[in-house]
N, C-alpha and C. Protein backbone atom coordinates (compact mmCIF):
# COMPACT_ATOMS: atom_id res chain seq x y z
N UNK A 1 28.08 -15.64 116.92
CA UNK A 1 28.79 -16.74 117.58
C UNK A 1 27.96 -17.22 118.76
N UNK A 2 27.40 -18.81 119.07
CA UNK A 2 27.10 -19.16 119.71
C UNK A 2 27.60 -18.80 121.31
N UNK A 3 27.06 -18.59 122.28
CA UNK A 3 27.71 -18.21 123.54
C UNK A 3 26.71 -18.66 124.57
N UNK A 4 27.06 -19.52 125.82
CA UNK A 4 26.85 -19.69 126.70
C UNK A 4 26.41 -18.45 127.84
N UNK A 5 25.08 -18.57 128.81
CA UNK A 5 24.36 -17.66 129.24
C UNK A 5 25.57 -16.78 130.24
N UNK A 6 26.03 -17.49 130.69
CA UNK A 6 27.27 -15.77 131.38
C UNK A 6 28.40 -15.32 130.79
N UNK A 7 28.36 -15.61 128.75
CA UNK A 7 29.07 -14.70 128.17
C UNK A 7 30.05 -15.31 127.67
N UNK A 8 30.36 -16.56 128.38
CA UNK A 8 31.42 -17.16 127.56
C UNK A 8 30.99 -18.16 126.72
N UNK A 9 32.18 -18.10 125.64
CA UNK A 9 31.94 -18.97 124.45
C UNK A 9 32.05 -19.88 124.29
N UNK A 10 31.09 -20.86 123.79
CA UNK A 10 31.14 -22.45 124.15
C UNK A 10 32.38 -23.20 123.30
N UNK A 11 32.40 -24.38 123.41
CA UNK A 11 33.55 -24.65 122.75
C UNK A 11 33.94 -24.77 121.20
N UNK A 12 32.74 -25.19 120.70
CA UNK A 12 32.55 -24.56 119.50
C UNK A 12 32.94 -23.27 118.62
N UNK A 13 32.90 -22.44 119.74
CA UNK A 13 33.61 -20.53 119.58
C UNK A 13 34.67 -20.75 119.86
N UNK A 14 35.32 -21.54 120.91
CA UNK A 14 36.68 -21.12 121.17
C UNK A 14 37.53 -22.40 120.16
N UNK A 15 37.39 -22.97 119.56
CA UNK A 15 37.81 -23.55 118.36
C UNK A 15 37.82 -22.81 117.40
N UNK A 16 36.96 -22.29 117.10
CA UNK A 16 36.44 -21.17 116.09
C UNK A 16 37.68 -20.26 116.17
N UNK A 17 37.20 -19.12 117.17
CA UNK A 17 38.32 -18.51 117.44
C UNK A 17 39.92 -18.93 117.10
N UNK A 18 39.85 -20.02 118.22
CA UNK A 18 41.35 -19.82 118.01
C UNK A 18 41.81 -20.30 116.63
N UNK A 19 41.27 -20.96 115.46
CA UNK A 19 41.05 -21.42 114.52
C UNK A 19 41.71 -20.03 113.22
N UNK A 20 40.77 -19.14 113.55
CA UNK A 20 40.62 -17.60 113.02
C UNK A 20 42.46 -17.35 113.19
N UNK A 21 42.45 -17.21 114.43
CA UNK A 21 43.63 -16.71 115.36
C UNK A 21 44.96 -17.41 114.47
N UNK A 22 44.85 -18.45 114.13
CA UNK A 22 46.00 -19.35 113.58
C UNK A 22 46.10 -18.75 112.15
N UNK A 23 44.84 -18.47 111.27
CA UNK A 23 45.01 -18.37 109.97
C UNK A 23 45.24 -17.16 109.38
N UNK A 24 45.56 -16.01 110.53
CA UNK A 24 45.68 -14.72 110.01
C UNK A 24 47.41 -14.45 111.06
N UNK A 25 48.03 -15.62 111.54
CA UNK A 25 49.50 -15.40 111.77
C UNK A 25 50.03 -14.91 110.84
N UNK A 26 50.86 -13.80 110.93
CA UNK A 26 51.97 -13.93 109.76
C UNK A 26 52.62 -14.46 109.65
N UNK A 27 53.39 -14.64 108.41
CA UNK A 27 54.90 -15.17 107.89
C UNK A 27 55.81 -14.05 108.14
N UNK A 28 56.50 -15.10 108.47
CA UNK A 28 58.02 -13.97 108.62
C UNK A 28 58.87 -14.23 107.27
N UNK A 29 59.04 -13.60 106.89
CA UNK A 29 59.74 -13.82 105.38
C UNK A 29 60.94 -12.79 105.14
N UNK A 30 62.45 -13.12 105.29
CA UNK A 30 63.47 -12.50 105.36
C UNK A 30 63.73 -12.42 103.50
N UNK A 31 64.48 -11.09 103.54
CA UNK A 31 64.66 -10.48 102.33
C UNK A 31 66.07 -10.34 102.13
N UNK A 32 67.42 -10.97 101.04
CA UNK A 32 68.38 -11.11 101.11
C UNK A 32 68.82 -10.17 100.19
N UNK A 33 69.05 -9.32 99.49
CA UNK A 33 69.11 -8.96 98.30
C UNK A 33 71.18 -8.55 97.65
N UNK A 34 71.46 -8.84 97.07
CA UNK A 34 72.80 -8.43 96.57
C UNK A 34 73.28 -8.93 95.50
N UNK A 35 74.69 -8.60 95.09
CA UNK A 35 75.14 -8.57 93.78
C UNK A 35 75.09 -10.61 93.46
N UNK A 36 75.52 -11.21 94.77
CA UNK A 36 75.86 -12.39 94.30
C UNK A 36 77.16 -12.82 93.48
N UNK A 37 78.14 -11.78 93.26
CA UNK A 37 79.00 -11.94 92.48
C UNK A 37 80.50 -12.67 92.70
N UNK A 38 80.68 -13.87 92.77
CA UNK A 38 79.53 -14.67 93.16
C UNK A 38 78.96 -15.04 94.41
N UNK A 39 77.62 -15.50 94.53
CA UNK A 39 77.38 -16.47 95.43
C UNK A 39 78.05 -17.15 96.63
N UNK A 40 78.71 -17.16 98.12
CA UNK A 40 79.35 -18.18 98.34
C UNK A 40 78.76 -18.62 99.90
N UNK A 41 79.54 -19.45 100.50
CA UNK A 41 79.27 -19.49 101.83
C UNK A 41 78.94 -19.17 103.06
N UNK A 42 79.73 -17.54 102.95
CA UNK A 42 79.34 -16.22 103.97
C UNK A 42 78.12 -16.19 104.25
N UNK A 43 77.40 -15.55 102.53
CA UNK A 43 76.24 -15.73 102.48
C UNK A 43 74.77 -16.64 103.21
N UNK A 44 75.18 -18.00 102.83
CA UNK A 44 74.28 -19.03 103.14
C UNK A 44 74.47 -18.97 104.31
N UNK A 45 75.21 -19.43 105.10
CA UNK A 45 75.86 -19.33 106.36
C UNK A 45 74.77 -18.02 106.96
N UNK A 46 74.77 -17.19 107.07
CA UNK A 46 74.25 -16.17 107.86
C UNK A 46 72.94 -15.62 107.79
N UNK A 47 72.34 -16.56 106.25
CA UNK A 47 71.21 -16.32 106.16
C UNK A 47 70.64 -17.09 106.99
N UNK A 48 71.17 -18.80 107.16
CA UNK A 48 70.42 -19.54 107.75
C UNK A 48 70.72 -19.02 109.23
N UNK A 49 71.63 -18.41 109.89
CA UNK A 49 71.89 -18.30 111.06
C UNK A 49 70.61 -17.08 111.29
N UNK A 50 70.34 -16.03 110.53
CA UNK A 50 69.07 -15.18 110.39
C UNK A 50 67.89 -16.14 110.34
N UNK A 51 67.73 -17.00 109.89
CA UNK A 51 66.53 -17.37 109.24
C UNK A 51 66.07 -18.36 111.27
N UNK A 52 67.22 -18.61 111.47
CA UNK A 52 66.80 -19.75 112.65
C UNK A 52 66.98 -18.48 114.31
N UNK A 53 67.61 -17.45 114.09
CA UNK A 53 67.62 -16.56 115.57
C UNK A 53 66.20 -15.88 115.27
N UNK A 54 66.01 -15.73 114.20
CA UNK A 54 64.50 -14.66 114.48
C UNK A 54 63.38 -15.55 113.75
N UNK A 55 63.47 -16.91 113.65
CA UNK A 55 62.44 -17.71 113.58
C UNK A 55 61.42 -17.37 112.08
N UNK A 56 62.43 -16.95 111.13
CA UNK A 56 61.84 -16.85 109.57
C UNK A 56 61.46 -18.17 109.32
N UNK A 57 60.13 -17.62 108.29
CA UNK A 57 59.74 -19.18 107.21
C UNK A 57 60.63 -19.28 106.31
N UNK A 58 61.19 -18.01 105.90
CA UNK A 58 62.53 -18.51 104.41
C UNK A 58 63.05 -17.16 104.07
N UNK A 59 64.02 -17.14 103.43
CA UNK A 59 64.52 -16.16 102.87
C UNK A 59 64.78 -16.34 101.47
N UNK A 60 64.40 -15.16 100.94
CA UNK A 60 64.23 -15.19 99.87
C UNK A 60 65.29 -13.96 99.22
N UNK A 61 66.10 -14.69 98.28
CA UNK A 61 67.59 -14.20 98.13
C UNK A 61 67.20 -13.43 96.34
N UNK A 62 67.46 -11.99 96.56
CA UNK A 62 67.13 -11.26 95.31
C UNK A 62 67.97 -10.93 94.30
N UNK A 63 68.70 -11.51 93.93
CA UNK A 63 69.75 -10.72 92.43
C UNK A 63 69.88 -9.52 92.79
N UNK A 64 70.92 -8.32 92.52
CA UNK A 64 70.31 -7.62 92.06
C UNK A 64 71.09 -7.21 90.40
N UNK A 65 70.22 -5.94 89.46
CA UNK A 65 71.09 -6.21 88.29
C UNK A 65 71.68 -5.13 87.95
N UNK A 66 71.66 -3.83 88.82
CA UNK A 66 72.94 -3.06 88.77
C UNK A 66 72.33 -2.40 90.63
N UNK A 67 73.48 -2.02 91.10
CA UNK A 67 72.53 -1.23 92.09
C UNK A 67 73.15 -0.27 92.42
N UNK A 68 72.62 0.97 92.61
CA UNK A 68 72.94 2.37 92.52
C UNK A 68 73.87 2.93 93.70
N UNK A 69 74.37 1.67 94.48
CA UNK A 69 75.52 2.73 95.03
C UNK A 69 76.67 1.66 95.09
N UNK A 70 76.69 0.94 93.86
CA UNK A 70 78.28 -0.42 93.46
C UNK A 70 78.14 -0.30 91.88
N UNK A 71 79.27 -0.67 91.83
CA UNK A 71 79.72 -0.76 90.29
C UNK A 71 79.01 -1.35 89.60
N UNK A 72 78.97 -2.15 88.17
CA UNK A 72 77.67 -3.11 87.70
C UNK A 72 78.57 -4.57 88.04
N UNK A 73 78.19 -5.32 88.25
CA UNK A 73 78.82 -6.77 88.37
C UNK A 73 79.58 -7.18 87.36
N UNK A 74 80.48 -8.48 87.57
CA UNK A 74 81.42 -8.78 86.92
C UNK A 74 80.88 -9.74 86.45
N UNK A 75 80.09 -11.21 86.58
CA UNK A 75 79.42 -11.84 85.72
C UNK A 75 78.00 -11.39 85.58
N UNK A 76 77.44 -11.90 84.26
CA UNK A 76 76.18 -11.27 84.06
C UNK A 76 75.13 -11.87 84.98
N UNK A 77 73.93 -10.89 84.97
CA UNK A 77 72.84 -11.54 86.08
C UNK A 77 72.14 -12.83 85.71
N UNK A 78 72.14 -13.34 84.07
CA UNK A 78 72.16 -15.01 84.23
C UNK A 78 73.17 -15.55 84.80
N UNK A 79 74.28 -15.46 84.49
CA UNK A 79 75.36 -16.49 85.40
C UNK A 79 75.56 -16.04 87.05
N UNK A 80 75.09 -15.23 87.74
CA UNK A 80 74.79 -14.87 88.88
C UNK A 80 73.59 -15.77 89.37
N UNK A 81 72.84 -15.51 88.73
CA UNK A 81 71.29 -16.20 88.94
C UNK A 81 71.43 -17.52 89.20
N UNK A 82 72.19 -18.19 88.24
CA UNK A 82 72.35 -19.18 87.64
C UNK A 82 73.15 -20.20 89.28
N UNK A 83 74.41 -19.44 89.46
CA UNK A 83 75.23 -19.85 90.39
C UNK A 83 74.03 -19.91 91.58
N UNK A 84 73.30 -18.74 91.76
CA UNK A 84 72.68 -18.73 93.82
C UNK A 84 71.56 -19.45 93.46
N UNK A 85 71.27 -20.29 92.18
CA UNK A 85 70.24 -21.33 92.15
C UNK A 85 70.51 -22.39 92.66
N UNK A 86 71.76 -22.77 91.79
CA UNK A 86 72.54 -24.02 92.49
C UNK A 86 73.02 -24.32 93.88
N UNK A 87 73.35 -22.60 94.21
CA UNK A 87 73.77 -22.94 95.89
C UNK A 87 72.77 -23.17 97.06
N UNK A 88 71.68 -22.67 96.46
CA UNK A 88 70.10 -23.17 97.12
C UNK A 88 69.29 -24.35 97.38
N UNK A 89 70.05 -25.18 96.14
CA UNK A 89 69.33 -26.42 95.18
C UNK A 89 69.21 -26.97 96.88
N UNK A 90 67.84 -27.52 97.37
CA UNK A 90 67.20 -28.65 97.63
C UNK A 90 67.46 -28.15 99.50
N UNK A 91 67.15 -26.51 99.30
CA UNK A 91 67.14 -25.69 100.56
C UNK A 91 65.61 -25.03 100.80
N UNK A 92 64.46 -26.44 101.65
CA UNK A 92 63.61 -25.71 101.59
C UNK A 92 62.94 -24.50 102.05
N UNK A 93 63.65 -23.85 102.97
CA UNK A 93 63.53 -22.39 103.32
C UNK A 93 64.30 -21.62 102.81
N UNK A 94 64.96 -21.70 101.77
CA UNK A 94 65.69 -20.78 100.63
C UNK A 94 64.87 -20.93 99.37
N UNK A 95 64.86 -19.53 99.00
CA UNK A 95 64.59 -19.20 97.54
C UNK A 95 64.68 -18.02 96.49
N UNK A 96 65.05 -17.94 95.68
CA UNK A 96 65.57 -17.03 94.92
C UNK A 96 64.10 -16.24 93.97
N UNK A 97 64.19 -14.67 94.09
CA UNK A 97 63.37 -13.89 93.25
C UNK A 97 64.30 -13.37 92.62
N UNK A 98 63.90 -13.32 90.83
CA UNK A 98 64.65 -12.20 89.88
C UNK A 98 63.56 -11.05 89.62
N UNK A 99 62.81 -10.68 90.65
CA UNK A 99 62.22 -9.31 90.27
C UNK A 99 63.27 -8.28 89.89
N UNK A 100 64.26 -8.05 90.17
CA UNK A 100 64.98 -7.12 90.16
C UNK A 100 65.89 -7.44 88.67
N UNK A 101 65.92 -8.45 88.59
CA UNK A 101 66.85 -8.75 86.85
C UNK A 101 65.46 -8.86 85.75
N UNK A 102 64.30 -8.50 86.21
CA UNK A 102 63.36 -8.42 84.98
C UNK A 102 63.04 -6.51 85.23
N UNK A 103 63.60 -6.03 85.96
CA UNK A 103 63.24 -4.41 85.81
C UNK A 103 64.50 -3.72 85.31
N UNK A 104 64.50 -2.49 84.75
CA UNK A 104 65.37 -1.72 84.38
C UNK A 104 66.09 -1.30 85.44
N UNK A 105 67.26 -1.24 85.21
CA UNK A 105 68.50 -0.69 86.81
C UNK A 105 68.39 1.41 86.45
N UNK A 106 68.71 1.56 87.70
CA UNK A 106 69.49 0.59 88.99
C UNK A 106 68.26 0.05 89.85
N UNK A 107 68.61 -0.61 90.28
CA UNK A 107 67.57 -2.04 91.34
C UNK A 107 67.62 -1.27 93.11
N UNK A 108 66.09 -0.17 93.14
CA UNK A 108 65.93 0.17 94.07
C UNK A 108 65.28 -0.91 95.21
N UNK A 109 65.69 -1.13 96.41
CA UNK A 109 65.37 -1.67 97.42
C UNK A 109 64.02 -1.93 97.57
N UNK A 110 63.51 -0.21 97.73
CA UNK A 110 61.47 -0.18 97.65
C UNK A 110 60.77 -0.76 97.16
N UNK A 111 60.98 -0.64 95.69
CA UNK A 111 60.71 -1.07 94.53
C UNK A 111 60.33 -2.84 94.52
N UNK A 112 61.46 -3.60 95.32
CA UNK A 112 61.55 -5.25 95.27
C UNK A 112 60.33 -5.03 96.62
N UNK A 113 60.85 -4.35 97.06
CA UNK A 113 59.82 -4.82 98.78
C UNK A 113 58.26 -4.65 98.93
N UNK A 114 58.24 -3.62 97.82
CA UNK A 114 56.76 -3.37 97.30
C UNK A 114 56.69 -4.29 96.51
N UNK A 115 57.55 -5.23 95.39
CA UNK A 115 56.69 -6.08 94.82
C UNK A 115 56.77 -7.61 95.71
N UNK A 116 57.77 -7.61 96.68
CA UNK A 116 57.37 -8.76 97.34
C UNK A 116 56.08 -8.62 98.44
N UNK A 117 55.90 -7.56 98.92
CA UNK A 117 54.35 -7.12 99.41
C UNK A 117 53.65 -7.96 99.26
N UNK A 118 53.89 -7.69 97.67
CA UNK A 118 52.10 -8.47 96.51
C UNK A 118 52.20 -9.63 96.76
N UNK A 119 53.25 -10.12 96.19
CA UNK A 119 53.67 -11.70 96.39
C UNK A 119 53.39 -12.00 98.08
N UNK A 120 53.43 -12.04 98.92
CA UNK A 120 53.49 -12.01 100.14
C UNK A 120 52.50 -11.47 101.17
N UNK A 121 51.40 -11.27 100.84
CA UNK A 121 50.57 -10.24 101.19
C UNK A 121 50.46 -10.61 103.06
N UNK A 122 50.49 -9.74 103.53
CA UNK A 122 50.18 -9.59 105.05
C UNK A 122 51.51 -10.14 105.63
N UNK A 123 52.46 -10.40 105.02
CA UNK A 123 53.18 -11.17 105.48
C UNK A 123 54.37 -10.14 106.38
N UNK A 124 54.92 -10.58 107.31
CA UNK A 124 56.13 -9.36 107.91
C UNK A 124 57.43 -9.58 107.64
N UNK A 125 58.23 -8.48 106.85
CA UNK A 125 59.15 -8.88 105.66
C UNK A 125 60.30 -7.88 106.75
N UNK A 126 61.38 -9.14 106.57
CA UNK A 126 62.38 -8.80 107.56
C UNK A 126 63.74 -8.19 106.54
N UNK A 127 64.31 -7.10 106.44
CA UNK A 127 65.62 -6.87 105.42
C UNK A 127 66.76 -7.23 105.87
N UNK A 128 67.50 -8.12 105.39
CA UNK A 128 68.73 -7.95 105.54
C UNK A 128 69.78 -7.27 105.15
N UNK A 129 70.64 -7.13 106.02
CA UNK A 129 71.55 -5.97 105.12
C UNK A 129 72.93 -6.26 105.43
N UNK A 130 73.73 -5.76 104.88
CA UNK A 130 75.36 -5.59 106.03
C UNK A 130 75.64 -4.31 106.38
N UNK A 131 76.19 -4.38 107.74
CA UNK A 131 76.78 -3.07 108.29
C UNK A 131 77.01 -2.07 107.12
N UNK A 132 78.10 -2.54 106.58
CA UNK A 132 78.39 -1.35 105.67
C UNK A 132 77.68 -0.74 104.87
N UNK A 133 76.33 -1.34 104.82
CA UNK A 133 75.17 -0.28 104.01
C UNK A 133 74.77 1.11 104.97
N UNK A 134 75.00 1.01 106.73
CA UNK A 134 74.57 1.53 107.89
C UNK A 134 74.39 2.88 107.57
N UNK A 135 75.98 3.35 106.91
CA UNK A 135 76.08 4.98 106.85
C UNK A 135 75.17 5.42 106.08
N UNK A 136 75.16 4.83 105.10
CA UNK A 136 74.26 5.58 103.70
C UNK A 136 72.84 5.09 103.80
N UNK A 137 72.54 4.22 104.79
CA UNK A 137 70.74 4.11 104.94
C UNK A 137 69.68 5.05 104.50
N UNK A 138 70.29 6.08 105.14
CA UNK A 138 68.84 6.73 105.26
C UNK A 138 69.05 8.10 104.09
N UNK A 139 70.12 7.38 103.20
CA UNK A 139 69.42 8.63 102.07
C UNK A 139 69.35 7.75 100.14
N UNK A 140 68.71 6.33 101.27
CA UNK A 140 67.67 5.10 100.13
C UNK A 140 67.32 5.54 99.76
N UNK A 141 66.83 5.72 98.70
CA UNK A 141 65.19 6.06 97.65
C UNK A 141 64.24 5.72 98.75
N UNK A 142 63.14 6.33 99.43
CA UNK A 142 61.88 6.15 99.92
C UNK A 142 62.11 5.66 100.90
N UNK A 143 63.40 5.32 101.92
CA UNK A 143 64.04 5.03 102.85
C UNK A 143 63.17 5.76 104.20
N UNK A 144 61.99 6.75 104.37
CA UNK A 144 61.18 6.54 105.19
C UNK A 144 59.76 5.67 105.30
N UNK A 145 59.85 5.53 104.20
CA UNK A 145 58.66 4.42 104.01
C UNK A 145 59.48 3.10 104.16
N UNK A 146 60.10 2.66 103.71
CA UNK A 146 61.00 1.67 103.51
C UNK A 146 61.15 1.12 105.14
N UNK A 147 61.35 2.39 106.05
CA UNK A 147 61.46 1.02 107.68
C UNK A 147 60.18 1.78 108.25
N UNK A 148 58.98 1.90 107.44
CA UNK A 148 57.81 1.02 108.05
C UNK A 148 57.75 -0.23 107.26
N UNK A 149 57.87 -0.63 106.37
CA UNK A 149 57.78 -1.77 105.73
C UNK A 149 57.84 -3.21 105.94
N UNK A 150 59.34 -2.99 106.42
CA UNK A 150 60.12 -3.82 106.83
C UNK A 150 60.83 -4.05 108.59
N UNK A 151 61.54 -4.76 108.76
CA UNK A 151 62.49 -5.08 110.13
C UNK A 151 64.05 -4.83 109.87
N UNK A 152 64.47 -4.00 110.03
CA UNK A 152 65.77 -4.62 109.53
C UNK A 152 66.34 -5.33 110.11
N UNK A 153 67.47 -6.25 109.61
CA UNK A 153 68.24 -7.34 110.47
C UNK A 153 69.99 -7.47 109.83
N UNK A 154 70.55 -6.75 110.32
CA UNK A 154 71.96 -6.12 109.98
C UNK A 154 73.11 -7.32 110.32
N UNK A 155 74.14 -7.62 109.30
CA UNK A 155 75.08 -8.77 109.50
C UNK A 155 75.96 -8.31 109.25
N UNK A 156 77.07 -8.76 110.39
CA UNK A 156 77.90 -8.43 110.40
C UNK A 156 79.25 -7.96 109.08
N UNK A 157 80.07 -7.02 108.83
CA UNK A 157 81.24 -7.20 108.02
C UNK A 157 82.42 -6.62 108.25
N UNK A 158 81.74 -5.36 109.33
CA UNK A 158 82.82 -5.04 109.34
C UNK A 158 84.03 -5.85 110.35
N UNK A 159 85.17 -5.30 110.52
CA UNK A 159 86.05 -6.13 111.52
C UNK A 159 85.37 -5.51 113.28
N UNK A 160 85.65 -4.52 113.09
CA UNK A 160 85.04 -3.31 114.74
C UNK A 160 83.37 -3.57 114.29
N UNK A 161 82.36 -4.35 115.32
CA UNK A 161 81.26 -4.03 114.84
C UNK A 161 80.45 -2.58 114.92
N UNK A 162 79.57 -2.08 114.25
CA UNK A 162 78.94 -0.85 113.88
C UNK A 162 77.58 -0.88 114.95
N UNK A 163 77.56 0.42 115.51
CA UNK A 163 76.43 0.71 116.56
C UNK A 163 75.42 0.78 115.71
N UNK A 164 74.03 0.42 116.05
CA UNK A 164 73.11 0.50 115.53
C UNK A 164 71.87 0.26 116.26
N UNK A 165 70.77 0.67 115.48
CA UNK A 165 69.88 -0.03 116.59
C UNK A 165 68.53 -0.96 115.98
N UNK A 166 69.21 -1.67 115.33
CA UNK A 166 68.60 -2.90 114.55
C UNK A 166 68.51 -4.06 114.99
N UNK A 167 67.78 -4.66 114.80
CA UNK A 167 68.19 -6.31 115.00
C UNK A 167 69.78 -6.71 114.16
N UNK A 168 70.26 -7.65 115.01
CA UNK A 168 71.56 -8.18 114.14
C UNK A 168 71.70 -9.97 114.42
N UNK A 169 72.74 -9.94 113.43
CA UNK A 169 73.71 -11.18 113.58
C UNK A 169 75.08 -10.88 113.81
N UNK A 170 74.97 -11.38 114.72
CA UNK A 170 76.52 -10.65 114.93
C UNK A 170 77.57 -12.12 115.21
N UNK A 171 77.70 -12.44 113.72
CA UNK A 171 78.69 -12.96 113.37
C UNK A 171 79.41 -13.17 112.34
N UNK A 172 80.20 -12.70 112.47
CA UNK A 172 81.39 -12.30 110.84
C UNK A 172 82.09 -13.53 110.21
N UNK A 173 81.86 -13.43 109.50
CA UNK A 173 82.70 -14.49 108.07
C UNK A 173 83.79 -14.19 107.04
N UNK A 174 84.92 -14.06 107.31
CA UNK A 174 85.82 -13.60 106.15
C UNK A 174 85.81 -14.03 105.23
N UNK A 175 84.53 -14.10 104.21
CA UNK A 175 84.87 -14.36 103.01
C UNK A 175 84.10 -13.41 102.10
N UNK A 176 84.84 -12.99 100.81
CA UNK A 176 84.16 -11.68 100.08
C UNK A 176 84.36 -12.45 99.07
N UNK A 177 83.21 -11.89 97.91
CA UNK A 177 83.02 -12.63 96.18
C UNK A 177 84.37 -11.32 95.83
N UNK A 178 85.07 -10.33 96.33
CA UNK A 178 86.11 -9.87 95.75
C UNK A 178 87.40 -10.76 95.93
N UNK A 179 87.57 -11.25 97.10
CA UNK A 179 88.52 -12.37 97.07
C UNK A 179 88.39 -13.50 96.22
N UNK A 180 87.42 -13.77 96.32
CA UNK A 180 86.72 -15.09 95.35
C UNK A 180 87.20 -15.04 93.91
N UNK A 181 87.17 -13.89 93.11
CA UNK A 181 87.31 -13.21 92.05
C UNK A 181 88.62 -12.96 91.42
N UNK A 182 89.57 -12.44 92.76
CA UNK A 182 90.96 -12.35 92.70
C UNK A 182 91.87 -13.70 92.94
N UNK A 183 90.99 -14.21 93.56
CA UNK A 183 91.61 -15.96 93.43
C UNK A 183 92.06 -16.45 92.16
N UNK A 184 90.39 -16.31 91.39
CA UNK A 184 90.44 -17.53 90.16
C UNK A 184 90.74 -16.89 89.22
N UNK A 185 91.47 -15.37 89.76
CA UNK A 185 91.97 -14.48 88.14
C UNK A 185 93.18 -14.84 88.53
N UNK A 186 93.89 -15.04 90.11
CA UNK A 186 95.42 -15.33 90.18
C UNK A 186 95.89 -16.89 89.89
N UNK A 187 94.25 -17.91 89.60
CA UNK A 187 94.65 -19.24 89.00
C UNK A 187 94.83 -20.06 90.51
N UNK A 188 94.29 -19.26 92.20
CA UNK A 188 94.09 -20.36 93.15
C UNK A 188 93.11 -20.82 93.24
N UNK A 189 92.96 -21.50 94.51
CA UNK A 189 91.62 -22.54 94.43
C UNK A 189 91.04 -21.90 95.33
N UNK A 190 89.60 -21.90 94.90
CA UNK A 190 88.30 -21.26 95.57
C UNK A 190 88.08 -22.53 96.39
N UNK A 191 88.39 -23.52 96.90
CA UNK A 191 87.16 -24.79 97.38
C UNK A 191 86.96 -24.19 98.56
N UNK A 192 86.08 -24.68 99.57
CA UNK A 192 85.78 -24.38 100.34
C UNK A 192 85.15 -22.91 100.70
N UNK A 193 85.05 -22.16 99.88
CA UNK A 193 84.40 -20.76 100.12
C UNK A 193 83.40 -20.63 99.04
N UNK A 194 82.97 -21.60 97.84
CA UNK A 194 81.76 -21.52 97.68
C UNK A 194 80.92 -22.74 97.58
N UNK A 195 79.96 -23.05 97.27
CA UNK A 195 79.26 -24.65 97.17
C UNK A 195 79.98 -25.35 95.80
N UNK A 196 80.16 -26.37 95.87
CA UNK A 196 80.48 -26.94 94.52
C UNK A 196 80.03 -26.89 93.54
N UNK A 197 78.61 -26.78 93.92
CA UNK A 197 78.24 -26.56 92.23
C UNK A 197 78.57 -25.05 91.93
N UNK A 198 78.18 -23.98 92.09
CA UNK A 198 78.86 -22.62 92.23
C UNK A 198 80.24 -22.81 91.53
N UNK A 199 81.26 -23.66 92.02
CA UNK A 199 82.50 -23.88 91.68
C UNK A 199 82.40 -24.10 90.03
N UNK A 200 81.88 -25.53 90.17
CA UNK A 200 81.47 -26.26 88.84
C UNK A 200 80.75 -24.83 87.60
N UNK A 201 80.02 -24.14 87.75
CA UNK A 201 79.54 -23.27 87.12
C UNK A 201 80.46 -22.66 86.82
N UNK A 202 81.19 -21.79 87.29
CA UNK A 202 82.13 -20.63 87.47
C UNK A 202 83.45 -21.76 86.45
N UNK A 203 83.76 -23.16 86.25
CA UNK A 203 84.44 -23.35 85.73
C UNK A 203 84.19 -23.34 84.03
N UNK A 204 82.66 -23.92 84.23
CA UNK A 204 82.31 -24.43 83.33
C UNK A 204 82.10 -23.12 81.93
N UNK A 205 81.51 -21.83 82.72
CA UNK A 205 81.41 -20.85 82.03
C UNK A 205 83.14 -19.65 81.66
N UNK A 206 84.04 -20.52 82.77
CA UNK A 206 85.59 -19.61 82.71
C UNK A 206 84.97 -18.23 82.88
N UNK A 207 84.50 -18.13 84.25
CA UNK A 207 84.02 -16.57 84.92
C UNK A 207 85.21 -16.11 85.91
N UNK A 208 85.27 -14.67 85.69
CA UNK A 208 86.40 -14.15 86.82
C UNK A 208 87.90 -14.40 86.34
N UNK A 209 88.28 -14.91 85.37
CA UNK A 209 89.62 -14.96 85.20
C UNK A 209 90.34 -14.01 84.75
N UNK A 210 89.48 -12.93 84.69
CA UNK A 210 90.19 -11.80 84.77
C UNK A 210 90.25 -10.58 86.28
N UNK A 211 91.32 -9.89 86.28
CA UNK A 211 91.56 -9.12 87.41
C UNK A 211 89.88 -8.83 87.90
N UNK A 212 89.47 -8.98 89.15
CA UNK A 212 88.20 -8.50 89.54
C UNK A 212 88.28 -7.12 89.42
N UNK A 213 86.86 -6.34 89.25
CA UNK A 213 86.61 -5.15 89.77
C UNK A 213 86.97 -4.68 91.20
């Protein structure tokens, strides 16, 4: 590098430099992962409220297609997929990975975060989670490797919030895809608690009209 006689770098270097400096920033890239069953507002809602307090490039919302400490879902992971596509549609810092609906279940955490790694390389990958995962954290599959990996960033569910010592959002949304579920099996109206098209899907395919799980 060119340098001027008492050491400092002419301007040429410090363009240079700071040039260098810009192209090896990371991305912050938040990691959403869950059943989706379905999809609704809670969701979006708190991702974007994550995505804008800790200054993410996007979040990237993962299916999952059974996961080893919940039941298996009530619609299948195409019509899951299908729905958090639509609720995304034309969200350019939202986006959906099915790594986890092209691997065999149950759909370990590690597993997605190591393959978003690849996809993502150098990048600093933030997890989201909800409280109620808190208790059972730390006996994840590979759950000590797992928070070097990552950041976690914990959202709210329960009603009393949960001590922790994570990053959070700490703001709660009463709405659950189990209510959602028990709605359109008791024949009320979902509006307003998921996106319309979500709605439109869920009619179109007659999903949930039976008692939820």
């Amino acid at each position: 590098m060119q340098t001027l006689r008492d050491g400092r770098q002419t301007r040429h270097g410090s363009r240079a430099s700071a040039a260098n400096t810009y192209s090896i920033k990371l991305q912050k890239i938040g990691i959403y992962g869950g059943t989706f069953d379905p999809v609704h507002h809670a969701h979006l809602i708190l991702a974007r409220v994550a995505l804008e307090r800790f200054a993410l490039e996007r979040i990237v919302f993962v299916p999952t297609r059974l996961s080893p400490h919940k039941n298996a879902s009530v619609a299948t992971p195409e019509a899951r997929l299908q729905m958090l596509r639509s609720a995304i549609e034309g969200e350019g810092q939202f986006e959906v990975d099915d790594c986890e609906l092209q691997r065999e279940p149950p759909s370990y955490t590690i597993d997605t975060v190591e393959k978003l790694r690849q996809k993502y390389q150098s990048a600093h990958l933030f997890l989201l989670i909800g409280d109620d995962n808190l208790a059972g954290l730390p006996s994840w599959r590979g759950f000590e490797d797992l928070r070097h990996m990552v950041t976690f960033i914990v959202l709210q569910r329960a009603f009393t919030p949960v001590a922790h010592e994570y990053l959070s959002v700490d703001r709660r949304i009463d709405i659950s895809a189990t209510e959602i579920r028990n709605r359109i099996a008791g024949g009320r109206s979902i509006q307003y608690l998921v996106p319309r098209s979500v709605e439109q899907i869920i009619r179109t395919r007659g999903l949930y009209r039976e008692v939820a799980k």
